[in-house]
PDB file of N, CA and C in Angstrom:
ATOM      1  N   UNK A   1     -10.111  42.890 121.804  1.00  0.00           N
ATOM      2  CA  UNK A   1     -10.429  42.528 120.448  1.00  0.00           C
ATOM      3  C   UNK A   1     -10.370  41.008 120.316  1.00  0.00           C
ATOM      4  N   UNK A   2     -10.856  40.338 119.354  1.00  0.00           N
ATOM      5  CA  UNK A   2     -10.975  39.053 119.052  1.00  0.00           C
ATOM      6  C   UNK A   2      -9.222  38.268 119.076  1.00  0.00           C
ATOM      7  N   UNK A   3      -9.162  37.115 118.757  1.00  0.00           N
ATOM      8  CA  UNK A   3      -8.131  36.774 118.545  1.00  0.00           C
ATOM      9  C   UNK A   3      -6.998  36.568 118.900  1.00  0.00           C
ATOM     10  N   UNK A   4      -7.144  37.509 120.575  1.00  0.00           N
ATOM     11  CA  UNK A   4      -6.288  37.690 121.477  1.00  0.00           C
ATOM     12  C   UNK A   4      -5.091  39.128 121.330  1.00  0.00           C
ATOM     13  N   UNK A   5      -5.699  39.898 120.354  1.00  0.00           N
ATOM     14  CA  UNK A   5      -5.194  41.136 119.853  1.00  0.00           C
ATOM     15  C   UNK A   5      -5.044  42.387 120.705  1.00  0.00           C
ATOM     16  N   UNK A   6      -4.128  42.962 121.120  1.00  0.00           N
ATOM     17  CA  UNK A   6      -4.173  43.857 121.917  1.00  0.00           C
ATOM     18  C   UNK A   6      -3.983  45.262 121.426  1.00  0.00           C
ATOM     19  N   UNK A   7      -4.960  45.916 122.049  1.00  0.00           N
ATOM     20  CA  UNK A   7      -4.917  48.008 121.652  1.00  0.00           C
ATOM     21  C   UNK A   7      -5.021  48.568 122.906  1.00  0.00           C
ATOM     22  N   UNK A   8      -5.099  49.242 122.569  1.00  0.00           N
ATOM     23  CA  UNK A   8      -5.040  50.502 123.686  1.00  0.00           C
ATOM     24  C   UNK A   8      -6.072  51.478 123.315  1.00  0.00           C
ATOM     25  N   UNK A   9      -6.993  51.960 124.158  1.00  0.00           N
ATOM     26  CA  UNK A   9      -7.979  53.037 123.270  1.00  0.00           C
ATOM     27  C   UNK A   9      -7.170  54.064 124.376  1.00  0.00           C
ATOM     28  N   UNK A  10      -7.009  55.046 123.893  1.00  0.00           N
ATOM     29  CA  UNK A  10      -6.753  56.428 124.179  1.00  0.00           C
ATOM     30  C   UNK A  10      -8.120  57.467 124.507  1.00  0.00           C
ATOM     31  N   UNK A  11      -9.335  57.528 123.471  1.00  0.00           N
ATOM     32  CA  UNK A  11      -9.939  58.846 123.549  1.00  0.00           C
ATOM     33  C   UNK A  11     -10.925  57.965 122.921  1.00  0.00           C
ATOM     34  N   UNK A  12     -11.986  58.640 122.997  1.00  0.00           N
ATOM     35  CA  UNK A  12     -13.363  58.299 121.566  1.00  0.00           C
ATOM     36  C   UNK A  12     -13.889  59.517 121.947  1.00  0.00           C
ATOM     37  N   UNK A  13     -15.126  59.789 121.256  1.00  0.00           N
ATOM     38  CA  UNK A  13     -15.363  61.158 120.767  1.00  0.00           C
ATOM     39  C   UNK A  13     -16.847  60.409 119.928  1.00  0.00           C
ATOM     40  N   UNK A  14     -17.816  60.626 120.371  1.00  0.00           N
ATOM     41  CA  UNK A  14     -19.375  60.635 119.506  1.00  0.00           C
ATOM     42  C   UNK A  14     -19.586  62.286 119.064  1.00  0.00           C
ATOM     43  N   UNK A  15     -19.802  61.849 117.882  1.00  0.00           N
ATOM     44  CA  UNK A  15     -20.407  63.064 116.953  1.00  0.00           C
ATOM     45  C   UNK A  15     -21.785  62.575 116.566  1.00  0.00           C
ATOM     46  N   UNK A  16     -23.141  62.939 116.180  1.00  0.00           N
ATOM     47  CA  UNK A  16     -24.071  63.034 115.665  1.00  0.00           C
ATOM     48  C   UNK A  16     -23.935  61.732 114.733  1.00  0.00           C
ATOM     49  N   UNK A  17     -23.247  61.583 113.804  1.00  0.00           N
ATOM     50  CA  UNK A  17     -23.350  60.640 112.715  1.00  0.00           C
ATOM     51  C   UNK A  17     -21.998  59.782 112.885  1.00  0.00           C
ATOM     52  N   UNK A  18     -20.851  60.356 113.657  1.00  0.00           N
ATOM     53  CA  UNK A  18     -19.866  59.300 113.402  1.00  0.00           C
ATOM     54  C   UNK A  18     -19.024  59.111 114.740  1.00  0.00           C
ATOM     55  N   UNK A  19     -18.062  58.400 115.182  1.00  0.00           N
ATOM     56  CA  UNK A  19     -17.132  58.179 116.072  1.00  0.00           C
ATOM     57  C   UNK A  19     -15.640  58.564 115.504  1.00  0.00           C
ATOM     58  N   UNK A  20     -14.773  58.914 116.429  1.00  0.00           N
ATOM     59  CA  UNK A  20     -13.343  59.416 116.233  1.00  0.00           C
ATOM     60  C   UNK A  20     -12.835  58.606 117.608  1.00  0.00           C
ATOM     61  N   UNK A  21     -11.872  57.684 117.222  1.00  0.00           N
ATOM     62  CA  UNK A  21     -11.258  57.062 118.244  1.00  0.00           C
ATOM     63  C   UNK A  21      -9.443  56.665 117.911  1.00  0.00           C
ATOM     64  N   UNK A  22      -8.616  56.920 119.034  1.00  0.00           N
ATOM     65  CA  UNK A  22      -7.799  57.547 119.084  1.00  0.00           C
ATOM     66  C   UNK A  22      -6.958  55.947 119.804  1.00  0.00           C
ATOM     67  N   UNK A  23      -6.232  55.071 119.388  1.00  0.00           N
ATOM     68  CA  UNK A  23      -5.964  54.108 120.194  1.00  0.00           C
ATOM     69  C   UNK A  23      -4.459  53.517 118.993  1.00  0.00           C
ATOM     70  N   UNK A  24      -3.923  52.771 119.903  1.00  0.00           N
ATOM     71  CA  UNK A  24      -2.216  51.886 119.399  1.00  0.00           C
ATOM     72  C   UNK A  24      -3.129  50.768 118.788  1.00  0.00           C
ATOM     73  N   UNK A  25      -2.358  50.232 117.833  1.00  0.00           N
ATOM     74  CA  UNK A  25      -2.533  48.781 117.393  1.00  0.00           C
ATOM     75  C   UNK A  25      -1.444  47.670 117.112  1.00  0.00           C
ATOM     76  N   UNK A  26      -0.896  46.609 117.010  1.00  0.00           N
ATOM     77  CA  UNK A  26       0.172  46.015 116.993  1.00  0.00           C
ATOM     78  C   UNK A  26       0.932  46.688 115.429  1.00  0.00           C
ATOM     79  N   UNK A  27       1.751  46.456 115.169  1.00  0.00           N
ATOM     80  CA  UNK A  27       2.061  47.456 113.764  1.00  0.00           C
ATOM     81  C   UNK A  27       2.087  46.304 113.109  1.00  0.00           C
ATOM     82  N   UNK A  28       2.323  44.792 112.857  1.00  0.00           N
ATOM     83  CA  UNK A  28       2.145  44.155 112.093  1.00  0.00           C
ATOM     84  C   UNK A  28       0.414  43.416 111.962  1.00  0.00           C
ATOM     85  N   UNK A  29      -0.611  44.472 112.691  1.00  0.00           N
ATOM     86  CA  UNK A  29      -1.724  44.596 112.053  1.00  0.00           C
ATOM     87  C   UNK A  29      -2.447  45.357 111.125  1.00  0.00           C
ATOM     88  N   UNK A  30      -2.870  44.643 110.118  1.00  0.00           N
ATOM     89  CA  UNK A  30      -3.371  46.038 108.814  1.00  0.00           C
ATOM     90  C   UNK A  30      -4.642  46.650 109.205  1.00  0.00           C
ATOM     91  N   UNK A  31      -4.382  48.153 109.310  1.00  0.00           N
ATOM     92  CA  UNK A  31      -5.596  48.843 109.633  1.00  0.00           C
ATOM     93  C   UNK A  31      -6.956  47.991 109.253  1.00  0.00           C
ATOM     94  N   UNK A  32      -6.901  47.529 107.928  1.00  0.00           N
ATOM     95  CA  UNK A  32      -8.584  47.059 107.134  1.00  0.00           C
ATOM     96  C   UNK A  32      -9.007  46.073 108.472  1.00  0.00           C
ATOM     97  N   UNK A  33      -7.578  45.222 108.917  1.00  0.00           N
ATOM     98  CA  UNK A  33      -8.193  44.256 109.364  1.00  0.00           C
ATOM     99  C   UNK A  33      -8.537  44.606 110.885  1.00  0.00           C
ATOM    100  N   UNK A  34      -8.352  45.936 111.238  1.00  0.00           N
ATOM    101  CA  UNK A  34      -8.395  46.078 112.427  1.00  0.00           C
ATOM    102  C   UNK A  34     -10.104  46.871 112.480  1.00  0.00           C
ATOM    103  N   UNK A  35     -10.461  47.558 111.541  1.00  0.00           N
ATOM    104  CA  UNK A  35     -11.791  48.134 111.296  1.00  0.00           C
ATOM    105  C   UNK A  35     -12.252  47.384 111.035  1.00  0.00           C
ATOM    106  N   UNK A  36     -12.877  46.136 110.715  1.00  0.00           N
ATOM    107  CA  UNK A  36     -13.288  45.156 110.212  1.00  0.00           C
ATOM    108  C   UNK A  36     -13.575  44.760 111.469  1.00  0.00           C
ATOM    109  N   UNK A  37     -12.816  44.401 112.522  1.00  0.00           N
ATOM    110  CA  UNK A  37     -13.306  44.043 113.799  1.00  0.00           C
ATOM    111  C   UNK A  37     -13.431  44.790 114.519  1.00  0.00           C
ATOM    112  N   UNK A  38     -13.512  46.371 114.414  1.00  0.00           N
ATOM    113  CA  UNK A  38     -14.062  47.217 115.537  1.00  0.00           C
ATOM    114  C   UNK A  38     -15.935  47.358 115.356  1.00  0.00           C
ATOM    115  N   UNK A  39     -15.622  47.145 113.852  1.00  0.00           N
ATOM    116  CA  UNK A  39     -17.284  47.137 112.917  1.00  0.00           C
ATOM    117  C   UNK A  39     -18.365  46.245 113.112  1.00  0.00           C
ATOM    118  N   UNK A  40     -17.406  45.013 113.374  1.00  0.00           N
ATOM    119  CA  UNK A  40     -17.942  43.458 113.743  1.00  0.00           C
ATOM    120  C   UNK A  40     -18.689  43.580 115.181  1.00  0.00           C
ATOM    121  N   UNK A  41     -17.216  44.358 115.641  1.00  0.00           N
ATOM    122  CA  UNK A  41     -17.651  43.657 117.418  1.00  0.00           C
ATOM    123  C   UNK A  41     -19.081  45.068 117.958  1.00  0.00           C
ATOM    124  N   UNK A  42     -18.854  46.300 117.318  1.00  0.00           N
ATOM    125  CA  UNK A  42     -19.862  47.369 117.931  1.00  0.00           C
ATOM    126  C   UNK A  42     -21.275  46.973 116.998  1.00  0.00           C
ATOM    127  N   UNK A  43     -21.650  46.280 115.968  1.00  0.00           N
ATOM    128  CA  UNK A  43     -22.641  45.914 114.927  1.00  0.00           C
ATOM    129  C   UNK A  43     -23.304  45.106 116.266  1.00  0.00           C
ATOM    130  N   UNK A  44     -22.657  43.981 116.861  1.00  0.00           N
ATOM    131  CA  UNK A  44     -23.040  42.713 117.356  1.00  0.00           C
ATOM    132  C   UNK A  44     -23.672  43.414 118.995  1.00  0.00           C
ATOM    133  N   UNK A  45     -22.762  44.292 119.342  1.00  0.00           N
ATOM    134  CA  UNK A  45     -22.806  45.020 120.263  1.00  0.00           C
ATOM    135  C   UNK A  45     -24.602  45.727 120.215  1.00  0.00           C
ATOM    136  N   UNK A  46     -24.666  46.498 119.387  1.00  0.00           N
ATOM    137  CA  UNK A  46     -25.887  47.368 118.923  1.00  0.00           C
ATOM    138  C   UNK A  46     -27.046  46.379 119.106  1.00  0.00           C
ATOM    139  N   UNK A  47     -26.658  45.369 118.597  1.00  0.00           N
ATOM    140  CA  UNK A  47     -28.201  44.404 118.211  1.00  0.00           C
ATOM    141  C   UNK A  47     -28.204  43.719 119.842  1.00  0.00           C
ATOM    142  N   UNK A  48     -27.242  43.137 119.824  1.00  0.00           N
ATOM    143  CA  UNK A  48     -27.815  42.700 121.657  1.00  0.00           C
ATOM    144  C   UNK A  48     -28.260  43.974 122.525  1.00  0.00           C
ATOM    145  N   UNK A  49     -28.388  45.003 122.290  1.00  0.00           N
ATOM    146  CA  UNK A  49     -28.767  46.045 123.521  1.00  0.00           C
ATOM    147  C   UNK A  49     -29.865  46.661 122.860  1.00  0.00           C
ATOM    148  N   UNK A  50     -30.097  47.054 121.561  1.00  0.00           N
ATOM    149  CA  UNK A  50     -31.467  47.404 121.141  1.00  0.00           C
ATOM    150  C   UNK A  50     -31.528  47.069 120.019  1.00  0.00           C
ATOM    151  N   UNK A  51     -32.339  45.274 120.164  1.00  0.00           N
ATOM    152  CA  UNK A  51     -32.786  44.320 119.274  1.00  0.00           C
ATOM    153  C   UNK A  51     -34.147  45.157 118.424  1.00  0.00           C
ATOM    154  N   UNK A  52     -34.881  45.725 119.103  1.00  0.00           N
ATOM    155  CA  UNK A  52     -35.988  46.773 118.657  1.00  0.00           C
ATOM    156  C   UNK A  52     -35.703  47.698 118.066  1.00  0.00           C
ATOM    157  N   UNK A  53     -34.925  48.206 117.846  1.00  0.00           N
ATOM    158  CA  UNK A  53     -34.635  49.678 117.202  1.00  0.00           C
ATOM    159  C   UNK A  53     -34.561  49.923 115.895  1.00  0.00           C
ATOM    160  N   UNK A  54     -33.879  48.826 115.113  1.00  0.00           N
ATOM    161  CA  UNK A  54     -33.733  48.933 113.935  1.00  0.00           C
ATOM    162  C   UNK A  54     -34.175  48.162 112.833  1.00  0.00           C
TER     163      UNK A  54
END
C-alpha cells in the first residue's frame, strides 16, 4: 500500500459484480482510509491494463 503501510491479504474472492477480501491492517488505521486506497490503487491499476475498455 502507499505510504509505506503494511497488510496482509489473506483470501480475495471475485464475484460477478463485487470483490470480498479478507486481510490485517495496522489498528491505528481507519478502515475509510484504508478503502480509499485499495479503490485508488485497483482504479489506477484497471486503466493502465485496459486503457480501451471503458
Amino acid at each position: 500500500m502507499k505510504n509505506g503501510v503494511i497488510c496482509s491479504l489473506y483470501s480475495t474472492d471475485l464475484v460477478s459484480d463485487h470483490v470480498h477480501i479478507l486481510l490485517t491492517y495496522p489498528p491505528l488505521m481507519l478502515l475509510s482510509g484504508l478503502i480509499v486506497n485499495l479503490k485508488a490503487t485497483s482504479c489506477q491499476l484497471i486503466w493502465d491494463n485496459y486503457p480501451n475498455h471503458f
